[in-house]
Structure formats: C-alpha cells, structure tokens
N, C-alpha and C. Protein backbone atom coordinates (compact mmCIF):
# COMPACT_ATOMS: atom_id res chain seq x y z
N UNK A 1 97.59 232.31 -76.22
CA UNK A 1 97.34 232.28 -77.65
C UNK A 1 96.71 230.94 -78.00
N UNK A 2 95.47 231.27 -78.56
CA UNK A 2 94.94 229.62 -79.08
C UNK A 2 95.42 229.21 -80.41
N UNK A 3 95.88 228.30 -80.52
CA UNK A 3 95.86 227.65 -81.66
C UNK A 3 95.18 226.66 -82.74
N UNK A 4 94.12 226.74 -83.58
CA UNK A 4 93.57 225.98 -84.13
C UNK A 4 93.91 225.13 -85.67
N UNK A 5 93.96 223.75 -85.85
CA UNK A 5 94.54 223.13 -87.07
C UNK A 5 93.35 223.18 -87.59
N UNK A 6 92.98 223.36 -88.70
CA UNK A 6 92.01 223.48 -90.10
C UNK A 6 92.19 222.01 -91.02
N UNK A 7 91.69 221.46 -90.82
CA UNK A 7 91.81 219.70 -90.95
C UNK A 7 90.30 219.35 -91.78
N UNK A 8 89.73 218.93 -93.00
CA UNK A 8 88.78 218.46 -93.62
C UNK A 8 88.50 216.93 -93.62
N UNK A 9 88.19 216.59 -92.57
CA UNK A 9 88.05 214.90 -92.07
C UNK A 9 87.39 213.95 -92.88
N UNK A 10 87.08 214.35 -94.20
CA UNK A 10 86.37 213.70 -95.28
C UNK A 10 87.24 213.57 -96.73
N UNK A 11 88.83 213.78 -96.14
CA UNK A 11 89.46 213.94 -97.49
C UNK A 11 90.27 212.27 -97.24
N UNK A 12 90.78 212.30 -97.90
CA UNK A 12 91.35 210.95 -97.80
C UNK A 12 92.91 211.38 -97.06
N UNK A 13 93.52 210.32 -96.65
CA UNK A 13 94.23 209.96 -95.33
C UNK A 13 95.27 211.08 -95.78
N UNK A 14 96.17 210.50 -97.60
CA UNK A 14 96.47 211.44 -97.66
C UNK A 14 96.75 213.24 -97.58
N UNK A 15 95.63 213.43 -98.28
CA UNK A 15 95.44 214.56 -98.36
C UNK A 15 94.77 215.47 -96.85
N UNK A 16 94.61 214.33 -95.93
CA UNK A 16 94.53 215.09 -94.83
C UNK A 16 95.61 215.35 -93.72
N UNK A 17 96.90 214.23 -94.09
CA UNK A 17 98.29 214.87 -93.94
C UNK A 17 98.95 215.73 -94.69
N UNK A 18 98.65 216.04 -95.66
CA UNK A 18 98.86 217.41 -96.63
C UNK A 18 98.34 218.78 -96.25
N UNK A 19 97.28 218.57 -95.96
CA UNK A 19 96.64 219.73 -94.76
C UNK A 19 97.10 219.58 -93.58
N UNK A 20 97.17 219.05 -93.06
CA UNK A 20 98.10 218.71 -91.59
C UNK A 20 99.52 218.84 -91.19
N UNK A 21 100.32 218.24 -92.55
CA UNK A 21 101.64 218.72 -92.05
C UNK A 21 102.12 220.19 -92.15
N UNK A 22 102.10 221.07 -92.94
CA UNK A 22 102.31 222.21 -92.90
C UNK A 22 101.98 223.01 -91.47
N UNK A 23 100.32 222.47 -91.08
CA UNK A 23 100.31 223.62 -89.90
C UNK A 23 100.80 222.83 -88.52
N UNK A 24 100.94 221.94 -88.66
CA UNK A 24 102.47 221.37 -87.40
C UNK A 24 103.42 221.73 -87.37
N UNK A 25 103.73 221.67 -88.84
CA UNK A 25 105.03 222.32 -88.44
C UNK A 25 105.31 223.52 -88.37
N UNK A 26 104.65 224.96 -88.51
CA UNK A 26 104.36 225.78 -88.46
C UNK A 26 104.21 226.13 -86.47
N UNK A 27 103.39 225.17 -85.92
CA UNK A 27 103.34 224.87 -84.55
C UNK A 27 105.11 225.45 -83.99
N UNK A 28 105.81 224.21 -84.43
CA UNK A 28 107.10 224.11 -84.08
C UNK A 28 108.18 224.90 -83.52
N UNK A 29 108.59 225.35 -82.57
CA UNK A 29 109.04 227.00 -82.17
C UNK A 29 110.40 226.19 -81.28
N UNK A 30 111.42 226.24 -82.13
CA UNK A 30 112.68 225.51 -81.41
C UNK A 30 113.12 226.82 -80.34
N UNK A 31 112.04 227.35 -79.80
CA UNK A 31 112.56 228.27 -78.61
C UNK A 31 111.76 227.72 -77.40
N UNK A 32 111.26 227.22 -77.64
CA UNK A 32 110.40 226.82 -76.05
C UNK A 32 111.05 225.09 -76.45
N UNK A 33 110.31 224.70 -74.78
CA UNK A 33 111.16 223.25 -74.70
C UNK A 33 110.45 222.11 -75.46
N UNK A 34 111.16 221.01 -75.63
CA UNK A 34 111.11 219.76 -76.47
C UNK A 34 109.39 219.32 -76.31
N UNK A 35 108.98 219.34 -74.94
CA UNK A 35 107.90 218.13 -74.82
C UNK A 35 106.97 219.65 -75.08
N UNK A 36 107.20 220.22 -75.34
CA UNK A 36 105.76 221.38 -75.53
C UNK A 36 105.77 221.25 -77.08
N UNK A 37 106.61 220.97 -77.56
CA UNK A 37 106.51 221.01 -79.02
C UNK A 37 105.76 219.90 -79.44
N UNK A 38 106.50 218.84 -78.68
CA UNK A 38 105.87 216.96 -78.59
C UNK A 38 104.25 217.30 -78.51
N UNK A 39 104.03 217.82 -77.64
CA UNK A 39 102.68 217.53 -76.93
C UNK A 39 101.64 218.41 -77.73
N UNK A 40 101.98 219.49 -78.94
CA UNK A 40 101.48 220.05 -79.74
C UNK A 40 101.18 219.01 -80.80
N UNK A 41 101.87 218.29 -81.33
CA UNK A 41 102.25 217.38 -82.39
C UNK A 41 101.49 216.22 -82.17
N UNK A 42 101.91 215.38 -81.12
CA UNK A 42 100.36 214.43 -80.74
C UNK A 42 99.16 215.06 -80.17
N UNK A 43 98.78 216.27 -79.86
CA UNK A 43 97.05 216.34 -80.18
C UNK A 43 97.10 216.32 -81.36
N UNK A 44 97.67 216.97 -82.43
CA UNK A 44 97.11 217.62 -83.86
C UNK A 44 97.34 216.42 -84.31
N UNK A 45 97.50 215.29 -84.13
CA UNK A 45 97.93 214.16 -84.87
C UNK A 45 96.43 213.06 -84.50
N UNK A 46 96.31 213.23 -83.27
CA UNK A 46 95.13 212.44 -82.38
C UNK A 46 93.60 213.35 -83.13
N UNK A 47 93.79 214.53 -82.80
CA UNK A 47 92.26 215.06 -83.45
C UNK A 47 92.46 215.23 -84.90
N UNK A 48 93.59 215.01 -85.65
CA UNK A 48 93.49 214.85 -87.13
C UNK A 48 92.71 213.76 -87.98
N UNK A 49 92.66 212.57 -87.32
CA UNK A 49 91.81 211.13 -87.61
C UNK A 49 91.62 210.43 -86.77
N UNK A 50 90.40 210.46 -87.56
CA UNK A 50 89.19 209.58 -86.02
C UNK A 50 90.03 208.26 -86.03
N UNK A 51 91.00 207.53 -87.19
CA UNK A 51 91.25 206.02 -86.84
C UNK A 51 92.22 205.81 -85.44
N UNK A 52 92.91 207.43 -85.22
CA UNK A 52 93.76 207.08 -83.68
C UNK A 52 92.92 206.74 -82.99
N UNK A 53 93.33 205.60 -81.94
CA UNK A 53 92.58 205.94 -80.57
C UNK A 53 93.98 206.27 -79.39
N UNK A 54 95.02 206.18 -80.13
CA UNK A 54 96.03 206.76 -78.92
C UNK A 54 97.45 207.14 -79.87
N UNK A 55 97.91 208.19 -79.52
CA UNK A 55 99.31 208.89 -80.38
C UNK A 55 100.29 209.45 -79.22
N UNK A 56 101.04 208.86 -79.44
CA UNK A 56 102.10 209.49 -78.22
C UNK A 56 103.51 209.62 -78.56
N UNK A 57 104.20 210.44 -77.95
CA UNK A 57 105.65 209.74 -77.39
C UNK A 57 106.28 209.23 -76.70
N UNK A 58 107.14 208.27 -77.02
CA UNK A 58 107.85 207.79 -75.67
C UNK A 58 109.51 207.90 -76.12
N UNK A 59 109.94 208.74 -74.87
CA UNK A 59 110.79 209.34 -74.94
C UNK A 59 112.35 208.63 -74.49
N UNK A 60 113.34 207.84 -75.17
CA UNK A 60 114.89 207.58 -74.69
C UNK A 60 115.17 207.77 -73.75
N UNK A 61 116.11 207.25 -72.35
CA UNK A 61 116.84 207.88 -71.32
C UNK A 61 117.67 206.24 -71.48
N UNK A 62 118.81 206.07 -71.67
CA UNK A 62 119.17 204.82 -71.11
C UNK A 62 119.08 203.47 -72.28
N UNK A 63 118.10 202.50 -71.47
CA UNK A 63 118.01 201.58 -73.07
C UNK A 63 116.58 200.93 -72.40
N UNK A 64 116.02 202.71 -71.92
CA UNK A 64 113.93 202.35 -71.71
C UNK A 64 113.57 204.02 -72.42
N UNK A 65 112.56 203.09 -72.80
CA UNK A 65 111.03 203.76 -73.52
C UNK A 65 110.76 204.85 -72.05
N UNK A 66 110.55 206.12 -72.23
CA UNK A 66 109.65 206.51 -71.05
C UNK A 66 108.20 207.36 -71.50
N UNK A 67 107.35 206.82 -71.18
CA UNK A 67 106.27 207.94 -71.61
C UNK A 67 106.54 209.44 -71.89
N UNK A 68 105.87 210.30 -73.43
CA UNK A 68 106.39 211.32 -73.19
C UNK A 68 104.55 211.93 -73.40
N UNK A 69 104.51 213.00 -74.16
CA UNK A 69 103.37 213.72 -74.33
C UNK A 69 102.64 212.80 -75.12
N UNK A 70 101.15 212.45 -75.10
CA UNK A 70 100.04 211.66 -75.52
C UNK A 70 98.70 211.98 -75.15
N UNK A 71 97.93 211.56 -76.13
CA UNK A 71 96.66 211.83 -76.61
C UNK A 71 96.08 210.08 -76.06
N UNK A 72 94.99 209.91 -75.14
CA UNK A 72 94.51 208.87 -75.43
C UNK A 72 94.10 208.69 -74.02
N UNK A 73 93.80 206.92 -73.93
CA UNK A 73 94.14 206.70 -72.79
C UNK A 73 95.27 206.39 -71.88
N UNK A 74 95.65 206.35 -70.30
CA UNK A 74 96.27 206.45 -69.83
C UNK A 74 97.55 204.83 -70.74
N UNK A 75 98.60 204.68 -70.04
CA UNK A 75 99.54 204.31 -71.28
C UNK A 75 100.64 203.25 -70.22
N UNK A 76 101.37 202.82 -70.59
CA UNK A 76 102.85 202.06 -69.87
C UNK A 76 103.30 203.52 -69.90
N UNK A 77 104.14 203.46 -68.94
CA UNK A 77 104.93 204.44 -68.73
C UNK A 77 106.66 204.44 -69.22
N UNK A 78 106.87 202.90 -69.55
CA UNK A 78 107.91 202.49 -69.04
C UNK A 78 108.18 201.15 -70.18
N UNK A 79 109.41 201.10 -71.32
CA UNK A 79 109.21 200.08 -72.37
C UNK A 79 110.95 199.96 -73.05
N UNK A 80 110.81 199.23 -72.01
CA UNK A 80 112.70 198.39 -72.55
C UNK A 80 112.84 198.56 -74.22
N UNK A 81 113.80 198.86 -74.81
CA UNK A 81 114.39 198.90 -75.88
C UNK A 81 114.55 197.86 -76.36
N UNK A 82 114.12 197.32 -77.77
CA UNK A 82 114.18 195.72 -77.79
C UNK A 82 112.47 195.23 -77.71
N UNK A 83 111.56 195.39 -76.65
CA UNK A 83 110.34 194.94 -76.32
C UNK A 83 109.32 195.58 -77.02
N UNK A 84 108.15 194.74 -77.14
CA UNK A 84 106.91 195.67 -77.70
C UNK A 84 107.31 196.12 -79.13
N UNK A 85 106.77 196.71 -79.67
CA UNK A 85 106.61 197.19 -80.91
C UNK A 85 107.14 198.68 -80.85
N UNK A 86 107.09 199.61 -79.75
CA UNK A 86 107.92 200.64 -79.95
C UNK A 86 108.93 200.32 -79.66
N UNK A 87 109.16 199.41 -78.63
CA UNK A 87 111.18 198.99 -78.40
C UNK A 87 111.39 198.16 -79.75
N UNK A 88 111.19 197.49 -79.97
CA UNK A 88 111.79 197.02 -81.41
C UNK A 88 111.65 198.11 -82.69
N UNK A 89 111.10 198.86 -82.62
CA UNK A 89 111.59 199.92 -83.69
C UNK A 89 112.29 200.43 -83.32
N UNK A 90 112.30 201.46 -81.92
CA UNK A 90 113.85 201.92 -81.51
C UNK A 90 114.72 201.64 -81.53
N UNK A 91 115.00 199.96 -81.66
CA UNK A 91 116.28 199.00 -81.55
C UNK A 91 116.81 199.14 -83.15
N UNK A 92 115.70 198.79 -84.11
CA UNK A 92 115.76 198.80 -85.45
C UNK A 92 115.78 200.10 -85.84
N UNK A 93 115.57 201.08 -85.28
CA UNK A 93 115.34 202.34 -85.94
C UNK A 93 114.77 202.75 -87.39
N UNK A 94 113.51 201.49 -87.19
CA UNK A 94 112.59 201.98 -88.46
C UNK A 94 111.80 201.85 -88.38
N UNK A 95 110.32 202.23 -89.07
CA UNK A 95 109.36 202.08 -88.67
C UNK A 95 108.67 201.01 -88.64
N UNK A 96 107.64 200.55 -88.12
CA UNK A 96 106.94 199.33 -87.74
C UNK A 96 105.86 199.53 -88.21
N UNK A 97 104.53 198.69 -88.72
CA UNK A 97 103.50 199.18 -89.21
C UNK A 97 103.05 197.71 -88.85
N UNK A 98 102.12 197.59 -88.12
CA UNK A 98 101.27 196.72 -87.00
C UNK A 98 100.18 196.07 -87.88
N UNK A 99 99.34 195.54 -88.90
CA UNK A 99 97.99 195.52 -89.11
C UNK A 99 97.26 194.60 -87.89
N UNK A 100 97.62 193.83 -87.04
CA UNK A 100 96.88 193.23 -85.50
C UNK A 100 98.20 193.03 -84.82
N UNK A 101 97.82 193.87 -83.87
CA UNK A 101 98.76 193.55 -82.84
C UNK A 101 98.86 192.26 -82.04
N UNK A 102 97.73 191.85 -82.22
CA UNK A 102 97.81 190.36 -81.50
C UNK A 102 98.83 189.04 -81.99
N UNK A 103 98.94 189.48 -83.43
CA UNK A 103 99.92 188.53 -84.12
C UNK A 103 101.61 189.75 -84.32
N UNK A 104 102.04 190.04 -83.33
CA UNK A 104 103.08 190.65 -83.27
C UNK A 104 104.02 190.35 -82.40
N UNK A 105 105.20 189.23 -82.58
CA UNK A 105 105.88 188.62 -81.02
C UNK A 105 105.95 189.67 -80.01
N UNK A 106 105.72 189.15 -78.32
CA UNK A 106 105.82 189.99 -77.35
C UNK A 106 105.37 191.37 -77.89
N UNK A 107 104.08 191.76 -78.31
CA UNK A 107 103.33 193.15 -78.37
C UNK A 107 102.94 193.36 -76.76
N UNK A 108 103.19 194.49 -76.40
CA UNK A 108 102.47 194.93 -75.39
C UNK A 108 101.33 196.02 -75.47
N UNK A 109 100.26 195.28 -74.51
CA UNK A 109 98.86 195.53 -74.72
C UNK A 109 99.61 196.75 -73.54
N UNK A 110 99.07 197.85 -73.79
CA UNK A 110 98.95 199.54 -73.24
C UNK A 110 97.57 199.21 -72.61
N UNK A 111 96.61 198.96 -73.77
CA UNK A 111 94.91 199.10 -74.21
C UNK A 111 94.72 197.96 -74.95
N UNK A 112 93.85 197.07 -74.00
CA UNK A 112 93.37 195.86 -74.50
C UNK A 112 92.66 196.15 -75.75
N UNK A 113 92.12 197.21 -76.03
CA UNK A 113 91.60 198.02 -77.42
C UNK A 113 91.85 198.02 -78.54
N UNK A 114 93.26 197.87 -78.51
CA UNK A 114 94.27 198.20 -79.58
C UNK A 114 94.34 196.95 -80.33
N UNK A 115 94.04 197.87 -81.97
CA UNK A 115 94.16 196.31 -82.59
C UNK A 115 95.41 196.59 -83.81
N UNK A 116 95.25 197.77 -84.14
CA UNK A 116 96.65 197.74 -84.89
C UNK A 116 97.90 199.03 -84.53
N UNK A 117 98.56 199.30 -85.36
CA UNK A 117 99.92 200.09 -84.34
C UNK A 117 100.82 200.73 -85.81
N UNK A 118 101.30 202.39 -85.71
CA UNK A 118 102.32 202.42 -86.59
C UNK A 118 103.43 203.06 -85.64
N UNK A 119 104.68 202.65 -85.47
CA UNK A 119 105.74 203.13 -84.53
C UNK A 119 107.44 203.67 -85.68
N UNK A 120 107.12 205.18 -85.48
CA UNK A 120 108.12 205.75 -86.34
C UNK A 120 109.48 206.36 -85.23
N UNK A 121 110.94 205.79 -85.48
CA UNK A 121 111.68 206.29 -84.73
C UNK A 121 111.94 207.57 -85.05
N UNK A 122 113.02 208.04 -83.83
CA UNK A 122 113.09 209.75 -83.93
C UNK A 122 114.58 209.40 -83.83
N UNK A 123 115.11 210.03 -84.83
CA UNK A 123 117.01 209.00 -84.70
C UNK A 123 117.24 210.86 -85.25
N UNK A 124 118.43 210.59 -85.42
CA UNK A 124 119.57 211.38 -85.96
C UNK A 124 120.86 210.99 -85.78
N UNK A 125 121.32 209.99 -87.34
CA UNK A 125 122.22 209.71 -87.28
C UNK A 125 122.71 208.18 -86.64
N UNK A 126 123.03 207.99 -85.25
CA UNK A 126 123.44 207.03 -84.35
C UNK A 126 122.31 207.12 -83.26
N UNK A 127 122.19 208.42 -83.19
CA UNK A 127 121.50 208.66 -81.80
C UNK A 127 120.18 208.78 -81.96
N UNK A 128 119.82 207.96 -80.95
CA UNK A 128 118.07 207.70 -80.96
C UNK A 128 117.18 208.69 -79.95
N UNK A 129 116.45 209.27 -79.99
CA UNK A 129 115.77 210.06 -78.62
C UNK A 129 114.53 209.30 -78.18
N UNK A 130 113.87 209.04 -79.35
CA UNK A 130 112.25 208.16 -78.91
C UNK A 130 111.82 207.57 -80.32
N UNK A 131 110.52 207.27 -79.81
CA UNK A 131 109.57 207.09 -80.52
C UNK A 131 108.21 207.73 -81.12
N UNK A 132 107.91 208.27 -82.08
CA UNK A 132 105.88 207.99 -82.12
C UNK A 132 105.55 207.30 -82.38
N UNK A 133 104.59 206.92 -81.57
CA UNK A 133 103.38 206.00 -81.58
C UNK A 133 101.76 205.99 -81.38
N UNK A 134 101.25 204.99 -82.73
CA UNK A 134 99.82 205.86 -83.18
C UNK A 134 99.02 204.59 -82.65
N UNK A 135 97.98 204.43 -82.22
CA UNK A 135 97.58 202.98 -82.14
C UNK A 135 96.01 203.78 -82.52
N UNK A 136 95.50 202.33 -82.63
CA UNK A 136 93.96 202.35 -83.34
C UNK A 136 92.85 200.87 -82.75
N UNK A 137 92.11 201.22 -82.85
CA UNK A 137 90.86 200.50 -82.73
C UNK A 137 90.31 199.27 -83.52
N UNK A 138 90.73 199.86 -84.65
CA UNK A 138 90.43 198.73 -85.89
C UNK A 138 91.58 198.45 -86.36
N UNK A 139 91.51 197.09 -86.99
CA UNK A 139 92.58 196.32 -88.26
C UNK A 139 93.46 197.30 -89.12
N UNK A 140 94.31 197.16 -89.25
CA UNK A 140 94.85 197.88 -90.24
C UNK A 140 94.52 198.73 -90.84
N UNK A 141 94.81 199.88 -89.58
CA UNK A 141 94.51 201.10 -89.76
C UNK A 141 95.76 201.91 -90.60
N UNK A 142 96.89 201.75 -90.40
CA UNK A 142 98.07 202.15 -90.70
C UNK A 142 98.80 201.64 -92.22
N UNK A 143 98.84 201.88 -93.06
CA UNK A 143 99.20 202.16 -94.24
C UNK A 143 100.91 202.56 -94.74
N UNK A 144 101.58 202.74 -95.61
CA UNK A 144 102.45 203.22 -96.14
C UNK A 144 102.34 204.53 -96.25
N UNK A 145 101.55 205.10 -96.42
CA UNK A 145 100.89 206.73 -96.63
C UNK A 145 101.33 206.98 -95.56
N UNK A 146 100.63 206.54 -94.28
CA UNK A 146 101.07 206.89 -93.05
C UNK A 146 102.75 206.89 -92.86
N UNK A 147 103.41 205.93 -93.04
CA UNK A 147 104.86 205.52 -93.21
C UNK A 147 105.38 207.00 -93.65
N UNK A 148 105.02 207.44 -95.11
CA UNK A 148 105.63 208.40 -95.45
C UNK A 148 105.57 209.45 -94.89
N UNK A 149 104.28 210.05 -94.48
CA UNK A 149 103.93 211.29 -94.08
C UNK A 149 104.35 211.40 -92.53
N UNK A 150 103.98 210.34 -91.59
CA UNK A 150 104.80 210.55 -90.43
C UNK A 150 105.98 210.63 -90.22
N UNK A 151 106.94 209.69 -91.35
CA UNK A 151 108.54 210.23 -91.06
C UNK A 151 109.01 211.65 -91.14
N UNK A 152 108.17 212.13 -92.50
CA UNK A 152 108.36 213.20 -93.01
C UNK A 152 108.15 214.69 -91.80
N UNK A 153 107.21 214.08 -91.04
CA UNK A 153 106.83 214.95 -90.11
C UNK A 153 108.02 214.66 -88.51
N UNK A 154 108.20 213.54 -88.77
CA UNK A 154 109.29 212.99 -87.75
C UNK A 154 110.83 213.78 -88.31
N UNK A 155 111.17 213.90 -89.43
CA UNK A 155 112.50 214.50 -90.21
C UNK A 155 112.31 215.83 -89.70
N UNK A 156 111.25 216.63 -89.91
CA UNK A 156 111.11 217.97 -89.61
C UNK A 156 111.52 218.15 -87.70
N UNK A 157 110.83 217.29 -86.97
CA UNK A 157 111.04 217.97 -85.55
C UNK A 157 112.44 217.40 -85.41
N UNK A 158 113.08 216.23 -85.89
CA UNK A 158 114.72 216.31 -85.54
C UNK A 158 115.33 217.18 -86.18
N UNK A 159 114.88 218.00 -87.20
CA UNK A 159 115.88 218.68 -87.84
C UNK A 159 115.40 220.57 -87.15
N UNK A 160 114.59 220.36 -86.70
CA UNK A 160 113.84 221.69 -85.61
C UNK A 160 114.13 221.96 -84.38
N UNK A 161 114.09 220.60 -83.81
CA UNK A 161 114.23 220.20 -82.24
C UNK A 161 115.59 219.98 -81.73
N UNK A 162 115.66 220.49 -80.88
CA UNK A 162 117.31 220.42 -79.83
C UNK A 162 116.77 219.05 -79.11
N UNK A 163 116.64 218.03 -79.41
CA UNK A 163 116.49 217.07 -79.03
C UNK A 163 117.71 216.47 -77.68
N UNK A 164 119.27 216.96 -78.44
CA UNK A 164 120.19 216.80 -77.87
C UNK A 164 120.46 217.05 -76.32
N UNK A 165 119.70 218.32 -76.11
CA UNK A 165 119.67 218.87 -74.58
C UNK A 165 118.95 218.61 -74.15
N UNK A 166 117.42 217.88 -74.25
CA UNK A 166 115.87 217.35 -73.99
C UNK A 166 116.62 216.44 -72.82
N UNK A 167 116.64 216.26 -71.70
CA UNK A 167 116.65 215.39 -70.92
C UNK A 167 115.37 215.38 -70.04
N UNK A 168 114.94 213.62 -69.89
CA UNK A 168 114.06 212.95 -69.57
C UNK A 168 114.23 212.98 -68.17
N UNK A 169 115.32 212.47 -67.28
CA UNK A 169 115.83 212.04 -65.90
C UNK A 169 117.11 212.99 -66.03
C-alpha cells in the first residue's frame, strides 16, 4: 500500500504543520511495531520542509541515545544522556531549540553541515524512550511554531505508541 502526504510547500511553516499533522497521524497504526511507525513520521517530517536537512530518532536503552529511524545523512549512532543537544534534552526532558549549533556547550557535529537544531523529548510521565531530532542547514531554522507543533505531534505517538514494549537491545 503506498502512502502519499498532500503537503503545499508555499504555505507558511505553520500552516504546513496543520496540513501535516493530521495525515501523520492518521499514518499511526499502534498494531504494527514502534520503529515502523517512527520511520513513517521522520520521512513525512524530512519531505514536509525543505529547511530539514536531517530528522530522526534516537531511541533510549540505558542512559545512551541509540540511533533510531532517520531521514538524512548517515548520523552518530550512539549519544550519552547528558551530551550533545539531544542528550541534554533527554536529561531535561524538554525541548531544545538550537539557532547555531556552534555556540551550544559540547554540541555534537553528526554533519559538519548543521547549523541549527530543534530536539523534542518523547517522555511519559518519568519515563523517557527517546528523542526527535530535526537539524538544518541554515541559522535558525527552528522557531516556537516548531516547539508547538512537534510536541503536539510527539503527545500523539506517546499516547498511540506502546513505546513501553519497544525494545532497542
């Protein structure tokens, strides 16, 4: 079965997560497993705006980051809790919003490319599973808009997703 998102790339950021979130989550089928759902969610997120140049997950086991499903180029695989900009949101369990990564203590370069970053945790409650993470090409790409609309889309797959039984290792 193909699936195609209907996305108008000339609307503003908003309104093209307004068109976007509905048919993600629509995607969403808490009957098949965790990273097929993941890996639906970062393409439609990656071919939704040209400002990604990389959207991923990285997925909890322990107290490390592990690569999960992503759009981009190849990535760390591997990101201590605490480190980088997705381990310090996981630690904080909130979101991070990057405008240069270069002025971000201990950022880790994935992609020497990367110039800014938004990193939204995936919590429920106490318990953390991962991260998304959007990175971009240009300056402050990432916004509050973004803030809202990705949690919002982040609330939906914890409250969809058996996250609980998802094991990584």
């Amino acid at each position: 079965m193909a699936e195609n998102l209907t996305i108008n790339k000339s609307h503003s950021t908003a309104e093209i997560y307004e068109q976007l979130l509905p048919q993600l989550e629509a995607l969403i089928d808490p009957d098949i497993p965790v990273i097929s759902n993941l890996s639906n969610i970062a393409a439609g997120l990656f071919n939704a705006f040209d400002k990604i140049s990389w959207c991923g997950f990285y997925m909890k086991s322990g107290e490390v980051l592990y690569l999960g499903p992503f759009c981009g180029n190849v990535a760390c695989t591997t990101i201590k809790i605490g480190k980088g900009v997705c381990g310090t949101s996981a630690a904080s369990r909130e979101t991070i919003i990057v405008e240069d990564v270069d002025k971000f203590p201990g950022h880790i370069a994935c992609d020497a490319g990367s110039k800014s970053e938004i990193v939204v945790p995936l919590f429920s409650g106490s318990e953390l599973f991962g991260v998304l993470d959007l990175d971009s090409y240009e300056y402050s790409s990432f916004n509050e808009t973004d803030k809202i609309f990705l949690e919002k889309l982040v609330s939906v797959l914890i409250n969809k997703l058996d996250f609980v039984q998802f094991k990584l290792l």
